[in-house]
PDB file of N, CA and C in Angstrom:
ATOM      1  N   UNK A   1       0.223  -8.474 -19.013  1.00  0.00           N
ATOM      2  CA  UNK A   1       0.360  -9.448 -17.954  1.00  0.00           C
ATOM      3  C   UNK A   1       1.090  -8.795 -16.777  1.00  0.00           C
ATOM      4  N   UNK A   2       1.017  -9.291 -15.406  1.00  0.00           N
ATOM      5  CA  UNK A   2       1.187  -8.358 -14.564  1.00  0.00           C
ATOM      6  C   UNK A   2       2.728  -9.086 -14.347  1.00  0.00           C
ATOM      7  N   UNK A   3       4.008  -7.902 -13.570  1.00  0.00           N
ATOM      8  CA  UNK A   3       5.207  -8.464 -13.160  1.00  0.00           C
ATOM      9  C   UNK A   3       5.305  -9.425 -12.993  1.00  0.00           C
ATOM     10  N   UNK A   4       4.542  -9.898 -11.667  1.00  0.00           N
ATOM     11  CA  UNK A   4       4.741 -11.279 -10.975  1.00  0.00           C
ATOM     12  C   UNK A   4       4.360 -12.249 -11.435  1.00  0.00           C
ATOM     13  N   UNK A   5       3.326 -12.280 -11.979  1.00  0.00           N
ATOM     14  CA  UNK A   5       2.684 -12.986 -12.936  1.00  0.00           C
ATOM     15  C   UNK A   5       3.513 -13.698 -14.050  1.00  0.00           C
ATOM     16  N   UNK A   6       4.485 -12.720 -15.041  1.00  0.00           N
ATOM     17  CA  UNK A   6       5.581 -12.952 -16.125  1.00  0.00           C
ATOM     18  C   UNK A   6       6.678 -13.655 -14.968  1.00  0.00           C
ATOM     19  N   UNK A   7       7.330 -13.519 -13.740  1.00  0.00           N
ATOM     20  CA  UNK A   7       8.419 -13.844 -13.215  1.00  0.00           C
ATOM     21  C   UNK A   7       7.706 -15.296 -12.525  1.00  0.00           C
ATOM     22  N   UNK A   8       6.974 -15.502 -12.561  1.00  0.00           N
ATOM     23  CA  UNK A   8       6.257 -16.907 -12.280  1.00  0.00           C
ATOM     24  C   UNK A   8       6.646 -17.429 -13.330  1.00  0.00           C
ATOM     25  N   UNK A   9       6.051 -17.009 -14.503  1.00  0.00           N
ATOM     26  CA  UNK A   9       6.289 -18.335 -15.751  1.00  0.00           C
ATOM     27  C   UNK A   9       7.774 -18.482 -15.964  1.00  0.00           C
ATOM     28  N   UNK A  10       8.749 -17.342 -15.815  1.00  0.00           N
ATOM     29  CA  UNK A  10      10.185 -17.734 -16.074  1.00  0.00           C
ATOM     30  C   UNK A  10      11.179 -18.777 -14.927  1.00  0.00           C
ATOM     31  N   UNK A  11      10.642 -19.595 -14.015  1.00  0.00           N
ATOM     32  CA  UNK A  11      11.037 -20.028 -13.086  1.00  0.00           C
ATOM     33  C   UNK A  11      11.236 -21.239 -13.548  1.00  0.00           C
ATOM     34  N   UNK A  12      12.497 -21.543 -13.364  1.00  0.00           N
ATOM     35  CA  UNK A  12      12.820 -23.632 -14.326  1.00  0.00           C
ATOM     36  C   UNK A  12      11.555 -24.216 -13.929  1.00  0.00           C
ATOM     37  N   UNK A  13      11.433 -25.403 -14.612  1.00  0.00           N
ATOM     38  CA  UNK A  13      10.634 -26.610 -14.353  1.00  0.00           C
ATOM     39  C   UNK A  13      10.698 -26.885 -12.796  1.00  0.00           C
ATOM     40  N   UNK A  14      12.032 -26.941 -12.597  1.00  0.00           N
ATOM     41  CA  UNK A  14      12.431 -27.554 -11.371  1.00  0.00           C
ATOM     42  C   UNK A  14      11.864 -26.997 -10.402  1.00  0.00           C
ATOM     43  N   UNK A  15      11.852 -25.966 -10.181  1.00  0.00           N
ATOM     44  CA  UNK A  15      10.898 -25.252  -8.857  1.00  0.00           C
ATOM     45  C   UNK A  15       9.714 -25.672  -8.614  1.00  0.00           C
ATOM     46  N   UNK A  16       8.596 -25.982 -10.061  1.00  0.00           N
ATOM     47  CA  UNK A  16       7.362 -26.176  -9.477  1.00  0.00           C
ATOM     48  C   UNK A  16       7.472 -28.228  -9.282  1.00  0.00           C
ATOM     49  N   UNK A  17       8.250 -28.520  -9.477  1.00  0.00           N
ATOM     50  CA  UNK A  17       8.504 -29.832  -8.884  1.00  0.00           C
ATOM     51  C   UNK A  17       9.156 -29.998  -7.369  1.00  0.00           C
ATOM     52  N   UNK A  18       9.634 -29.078  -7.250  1.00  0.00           N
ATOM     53  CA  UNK A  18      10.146 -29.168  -5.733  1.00  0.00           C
ATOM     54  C   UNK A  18       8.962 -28.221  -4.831  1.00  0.00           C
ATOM     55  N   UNK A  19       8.323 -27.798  -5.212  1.00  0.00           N
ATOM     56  CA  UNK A  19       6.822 -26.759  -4.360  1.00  0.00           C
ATOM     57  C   UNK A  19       5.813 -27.223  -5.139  1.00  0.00           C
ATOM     58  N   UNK A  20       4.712 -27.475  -3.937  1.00  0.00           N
ATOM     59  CA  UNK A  20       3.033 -27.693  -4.320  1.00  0.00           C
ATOM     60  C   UNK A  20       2.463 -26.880  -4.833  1.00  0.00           C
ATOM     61  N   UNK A  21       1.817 -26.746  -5.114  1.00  0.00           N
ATOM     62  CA  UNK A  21       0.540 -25.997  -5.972  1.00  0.00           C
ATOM     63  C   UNK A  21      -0.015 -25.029  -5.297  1.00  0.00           C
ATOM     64  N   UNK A  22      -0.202 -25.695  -4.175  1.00  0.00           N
ATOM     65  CA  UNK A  22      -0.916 -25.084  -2.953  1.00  0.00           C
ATOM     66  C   UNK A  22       0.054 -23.842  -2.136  1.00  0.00           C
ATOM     67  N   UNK A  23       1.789 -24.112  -2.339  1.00  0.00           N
ATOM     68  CA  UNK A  23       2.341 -23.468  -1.429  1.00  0.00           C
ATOM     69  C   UNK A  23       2.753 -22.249  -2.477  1.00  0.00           C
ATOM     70  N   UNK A  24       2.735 -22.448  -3.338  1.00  0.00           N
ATOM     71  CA  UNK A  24       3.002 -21.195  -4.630  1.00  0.00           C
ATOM     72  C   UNK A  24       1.491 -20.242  -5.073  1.00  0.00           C
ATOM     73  N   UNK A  25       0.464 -21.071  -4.545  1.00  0.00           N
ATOM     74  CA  UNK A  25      -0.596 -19.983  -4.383  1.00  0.00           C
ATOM     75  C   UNK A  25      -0.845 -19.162  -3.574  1.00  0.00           C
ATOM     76  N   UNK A  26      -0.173 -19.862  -2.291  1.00  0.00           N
ATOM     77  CA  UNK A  26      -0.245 -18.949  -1.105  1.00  0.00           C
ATOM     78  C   UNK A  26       0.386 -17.557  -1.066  1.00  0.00           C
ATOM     79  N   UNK A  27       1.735 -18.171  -1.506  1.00  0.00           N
ATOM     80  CA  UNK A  27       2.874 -17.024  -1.757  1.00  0.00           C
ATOM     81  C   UNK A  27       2.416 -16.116  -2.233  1.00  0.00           C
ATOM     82  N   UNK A  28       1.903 -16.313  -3.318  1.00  0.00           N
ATOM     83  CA  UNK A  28       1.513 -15.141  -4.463  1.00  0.00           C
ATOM     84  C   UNK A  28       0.022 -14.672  -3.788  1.00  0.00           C
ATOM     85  N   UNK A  29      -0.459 -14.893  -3.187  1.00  0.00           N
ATOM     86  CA  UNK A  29      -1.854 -13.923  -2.052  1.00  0.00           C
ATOM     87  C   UNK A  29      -1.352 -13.537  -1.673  1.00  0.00           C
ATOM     88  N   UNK A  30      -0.287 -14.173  -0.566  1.00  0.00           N
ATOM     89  CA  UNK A  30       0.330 -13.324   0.623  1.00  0.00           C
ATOM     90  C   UNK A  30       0.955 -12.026  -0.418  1.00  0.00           C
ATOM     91  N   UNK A  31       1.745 -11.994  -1.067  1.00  0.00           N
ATOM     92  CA  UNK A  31       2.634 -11.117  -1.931  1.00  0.00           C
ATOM     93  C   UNK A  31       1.543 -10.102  -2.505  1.00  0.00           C
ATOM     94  N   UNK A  32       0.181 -10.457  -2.790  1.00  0.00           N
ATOM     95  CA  UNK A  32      -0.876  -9.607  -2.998  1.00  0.00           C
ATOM     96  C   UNK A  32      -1.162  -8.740  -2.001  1.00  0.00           C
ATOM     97  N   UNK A  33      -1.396  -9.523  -0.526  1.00  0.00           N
ATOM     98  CA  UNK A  33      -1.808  -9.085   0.548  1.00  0.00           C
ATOM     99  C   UNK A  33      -1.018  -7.726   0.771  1.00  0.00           C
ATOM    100  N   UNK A  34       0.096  -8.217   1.005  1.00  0.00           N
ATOM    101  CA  UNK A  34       0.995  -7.044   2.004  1.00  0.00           C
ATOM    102  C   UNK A  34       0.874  -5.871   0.599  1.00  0.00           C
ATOM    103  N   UNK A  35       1.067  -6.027  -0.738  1.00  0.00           N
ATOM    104  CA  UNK A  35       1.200  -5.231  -2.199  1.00  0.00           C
ATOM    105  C   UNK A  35       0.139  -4.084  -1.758  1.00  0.00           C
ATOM    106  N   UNK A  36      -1.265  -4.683  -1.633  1.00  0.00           N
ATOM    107  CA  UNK A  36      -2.471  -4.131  -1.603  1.00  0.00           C
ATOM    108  C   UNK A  36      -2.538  -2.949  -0.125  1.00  0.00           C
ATOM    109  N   UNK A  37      -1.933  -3.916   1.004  1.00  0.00           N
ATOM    110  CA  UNK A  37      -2.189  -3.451   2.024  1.00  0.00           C
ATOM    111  C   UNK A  37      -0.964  -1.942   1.747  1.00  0.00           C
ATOM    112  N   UNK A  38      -0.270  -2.068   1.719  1.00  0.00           N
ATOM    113  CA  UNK A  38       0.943  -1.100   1.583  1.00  0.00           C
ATOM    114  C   UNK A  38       0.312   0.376   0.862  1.00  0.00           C
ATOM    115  N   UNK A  39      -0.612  -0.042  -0.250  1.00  0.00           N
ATOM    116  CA  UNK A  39      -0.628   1.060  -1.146  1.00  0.00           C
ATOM    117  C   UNK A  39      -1.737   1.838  -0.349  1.00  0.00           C
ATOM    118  N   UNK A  40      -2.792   0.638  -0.306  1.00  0.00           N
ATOM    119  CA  UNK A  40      -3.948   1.760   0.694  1.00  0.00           C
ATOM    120  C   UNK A  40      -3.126   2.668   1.401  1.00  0.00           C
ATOM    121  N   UNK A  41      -2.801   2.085   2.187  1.00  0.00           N
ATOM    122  CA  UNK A  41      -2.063   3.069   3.982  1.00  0.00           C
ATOM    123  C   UNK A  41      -1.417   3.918   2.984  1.00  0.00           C
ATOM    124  N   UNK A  42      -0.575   3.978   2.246  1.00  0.00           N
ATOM    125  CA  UNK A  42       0.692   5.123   1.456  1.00  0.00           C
ATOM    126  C   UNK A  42      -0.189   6.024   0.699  1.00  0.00           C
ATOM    127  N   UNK A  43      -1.418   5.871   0.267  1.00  0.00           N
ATOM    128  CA  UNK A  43      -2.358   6.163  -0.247  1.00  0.00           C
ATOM    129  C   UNK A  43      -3.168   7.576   0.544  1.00  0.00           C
ATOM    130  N   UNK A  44      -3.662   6.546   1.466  1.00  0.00           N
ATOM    131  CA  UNK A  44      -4.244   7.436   3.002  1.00  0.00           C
ATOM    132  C   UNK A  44      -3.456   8.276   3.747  1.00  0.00           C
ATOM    133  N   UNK A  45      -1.817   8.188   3.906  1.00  0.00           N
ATOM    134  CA  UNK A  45      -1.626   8.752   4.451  1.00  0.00           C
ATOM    135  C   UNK A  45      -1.379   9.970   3.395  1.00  0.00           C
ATOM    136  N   UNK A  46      -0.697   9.873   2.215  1.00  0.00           N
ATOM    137  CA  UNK A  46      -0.728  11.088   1.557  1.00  0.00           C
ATOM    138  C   UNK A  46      -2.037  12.249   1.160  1.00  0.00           C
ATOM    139  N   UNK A  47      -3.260  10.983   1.076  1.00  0.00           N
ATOM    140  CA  UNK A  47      -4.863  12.184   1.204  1.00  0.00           C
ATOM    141  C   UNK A  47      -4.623  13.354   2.660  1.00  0.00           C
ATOM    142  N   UNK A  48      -4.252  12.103   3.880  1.00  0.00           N
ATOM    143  CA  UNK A  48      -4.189  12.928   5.172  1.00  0.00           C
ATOM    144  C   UNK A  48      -3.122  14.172   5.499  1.00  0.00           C
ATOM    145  N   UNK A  49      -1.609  13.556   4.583  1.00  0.00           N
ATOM    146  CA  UNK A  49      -0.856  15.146   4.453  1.00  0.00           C
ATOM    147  C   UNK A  49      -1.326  16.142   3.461  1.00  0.00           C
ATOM    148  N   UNK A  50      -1.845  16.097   2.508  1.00  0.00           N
ATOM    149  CA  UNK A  50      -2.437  16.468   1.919  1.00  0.00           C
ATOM    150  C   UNK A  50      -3.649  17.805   2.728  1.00  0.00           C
ATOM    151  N   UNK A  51      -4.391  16.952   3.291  1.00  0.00           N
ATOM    152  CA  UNK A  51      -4.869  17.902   4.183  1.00  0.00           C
ATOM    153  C   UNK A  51      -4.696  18.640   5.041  1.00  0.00           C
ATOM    154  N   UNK A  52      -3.293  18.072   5.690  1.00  0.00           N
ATOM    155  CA  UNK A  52      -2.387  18.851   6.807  1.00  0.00           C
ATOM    156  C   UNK A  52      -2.479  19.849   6.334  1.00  0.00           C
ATOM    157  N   UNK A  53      -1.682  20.333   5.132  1.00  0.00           N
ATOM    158  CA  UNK A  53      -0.914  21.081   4.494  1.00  0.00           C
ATOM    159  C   UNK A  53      -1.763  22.182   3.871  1.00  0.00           C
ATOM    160  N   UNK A  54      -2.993  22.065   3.419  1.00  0.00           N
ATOM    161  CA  UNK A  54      -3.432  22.748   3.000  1.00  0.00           C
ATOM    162  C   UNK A  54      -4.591  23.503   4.124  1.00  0.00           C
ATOM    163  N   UNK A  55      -5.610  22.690   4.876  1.00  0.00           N
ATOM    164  CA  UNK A  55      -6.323  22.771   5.682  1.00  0.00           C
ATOM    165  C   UNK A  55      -5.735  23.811   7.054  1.00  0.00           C
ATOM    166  N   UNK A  56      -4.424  23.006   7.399  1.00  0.00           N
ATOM    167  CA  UNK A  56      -3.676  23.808   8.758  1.00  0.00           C
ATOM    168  C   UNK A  56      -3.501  25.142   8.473  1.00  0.00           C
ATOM    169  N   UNK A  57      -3.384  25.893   7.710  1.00  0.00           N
ATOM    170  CA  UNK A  57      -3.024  27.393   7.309  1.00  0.00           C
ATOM    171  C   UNK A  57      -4.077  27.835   7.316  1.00  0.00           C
ATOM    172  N   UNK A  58      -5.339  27.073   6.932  1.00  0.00           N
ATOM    173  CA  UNK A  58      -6.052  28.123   6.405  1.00  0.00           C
ATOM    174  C   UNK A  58      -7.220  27.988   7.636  1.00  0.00           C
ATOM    175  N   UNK A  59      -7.081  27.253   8.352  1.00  0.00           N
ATOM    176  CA  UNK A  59      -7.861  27.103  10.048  1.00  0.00           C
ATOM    177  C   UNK A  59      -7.364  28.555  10.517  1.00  0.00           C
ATOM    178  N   UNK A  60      -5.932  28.397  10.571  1.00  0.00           N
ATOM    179  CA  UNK A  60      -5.119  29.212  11.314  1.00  0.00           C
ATOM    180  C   UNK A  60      -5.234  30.509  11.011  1.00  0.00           C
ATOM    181  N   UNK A  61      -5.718  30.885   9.779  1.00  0.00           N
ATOM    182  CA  UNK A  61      -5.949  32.254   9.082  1.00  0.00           C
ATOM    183  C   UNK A  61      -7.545  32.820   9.778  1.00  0.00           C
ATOM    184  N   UNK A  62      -8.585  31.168  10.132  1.00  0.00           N
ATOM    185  CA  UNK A  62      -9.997  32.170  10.379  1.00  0.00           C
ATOM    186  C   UNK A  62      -9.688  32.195  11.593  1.00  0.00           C
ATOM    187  N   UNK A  63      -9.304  30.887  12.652  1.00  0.00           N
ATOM    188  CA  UNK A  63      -8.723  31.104  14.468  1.00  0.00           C
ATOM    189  C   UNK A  63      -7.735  30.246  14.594  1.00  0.00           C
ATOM    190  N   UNK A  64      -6.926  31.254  15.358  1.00  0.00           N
ATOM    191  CA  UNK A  64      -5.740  30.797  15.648  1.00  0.00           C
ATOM    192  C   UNK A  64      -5.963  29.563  17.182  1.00  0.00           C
ATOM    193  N   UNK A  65      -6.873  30.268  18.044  1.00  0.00           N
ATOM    194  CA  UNK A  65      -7.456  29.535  19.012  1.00  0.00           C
ATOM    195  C   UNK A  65      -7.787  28.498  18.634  1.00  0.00           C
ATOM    196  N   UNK A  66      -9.063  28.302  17.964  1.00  0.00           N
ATOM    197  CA  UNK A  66      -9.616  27.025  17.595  1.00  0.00           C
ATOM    198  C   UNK A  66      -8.662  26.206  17.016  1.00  0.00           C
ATOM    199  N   UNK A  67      -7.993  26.602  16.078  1.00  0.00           N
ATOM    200  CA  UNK A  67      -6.763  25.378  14.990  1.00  0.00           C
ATOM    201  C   UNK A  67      -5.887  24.963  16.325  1.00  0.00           C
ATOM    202  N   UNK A  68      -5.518  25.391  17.542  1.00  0.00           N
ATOM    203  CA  UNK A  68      -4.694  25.121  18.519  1.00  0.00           C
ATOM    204  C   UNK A  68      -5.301  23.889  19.218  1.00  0.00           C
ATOM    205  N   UNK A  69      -6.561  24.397  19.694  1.00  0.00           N
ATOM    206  CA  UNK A  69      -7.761  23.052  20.283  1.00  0.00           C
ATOM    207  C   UNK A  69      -7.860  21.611  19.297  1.00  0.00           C
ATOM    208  N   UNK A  70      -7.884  22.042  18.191  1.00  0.00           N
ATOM    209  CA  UNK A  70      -7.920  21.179  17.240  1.00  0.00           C
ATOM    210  C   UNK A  70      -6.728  20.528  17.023  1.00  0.00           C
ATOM    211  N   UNK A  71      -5.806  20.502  17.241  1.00  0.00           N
ATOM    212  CA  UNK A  71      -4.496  20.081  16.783  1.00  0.00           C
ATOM    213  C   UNK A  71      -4.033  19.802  18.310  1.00  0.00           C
TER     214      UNK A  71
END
C-alpha cells in the first residue's frame, strides 16, 4: 500500500467528519500532481547533466570550435 495511502487510513474519525469527500480527494491529486510533476523534471534534468558531462568533453576532443558555437 502506498505511504499516503496508509497515513490516510490512520487519521481519527474526526477529520473525515469535519472534511468532504470531495475536499480530501482533491488533496490527495493535488499531492499526486506536484509528486509526479517533481520527479519527471528531477528526472530530466539529471538525463540532461548526464549528457553535459559526458557529451561536453568529448565534442571538445573532435572541435574545440564547434563545441564553443554549440554551447
Amino acid at each position: 500500500m502506498e505511504p499516503h495511502l496508509r497515513q490516510l487510513l490512520n487519521l481519527p474519525i474526526t477529520y473525515f467528519e469535519r472534511h468532504s469527500t470531495g475536499e480530501i480527494t482533491h488533496n490527495l491529486n493535488e499531492l499526486h500532481k506536484v509528486r509526479s510533476f517533481l520527479q519527471m523534471h528531477l528526472f530530466g534534468t539529471l538525463l540532461d547533466s548526464l549528457v553535459i558531462v559526458i557529451f561536453v568533453p568529448i565534442m571538445f576532443f573532435f572541435s574545440t570550435i564547434m563545441t564553443t558555437c554549440v554551447l
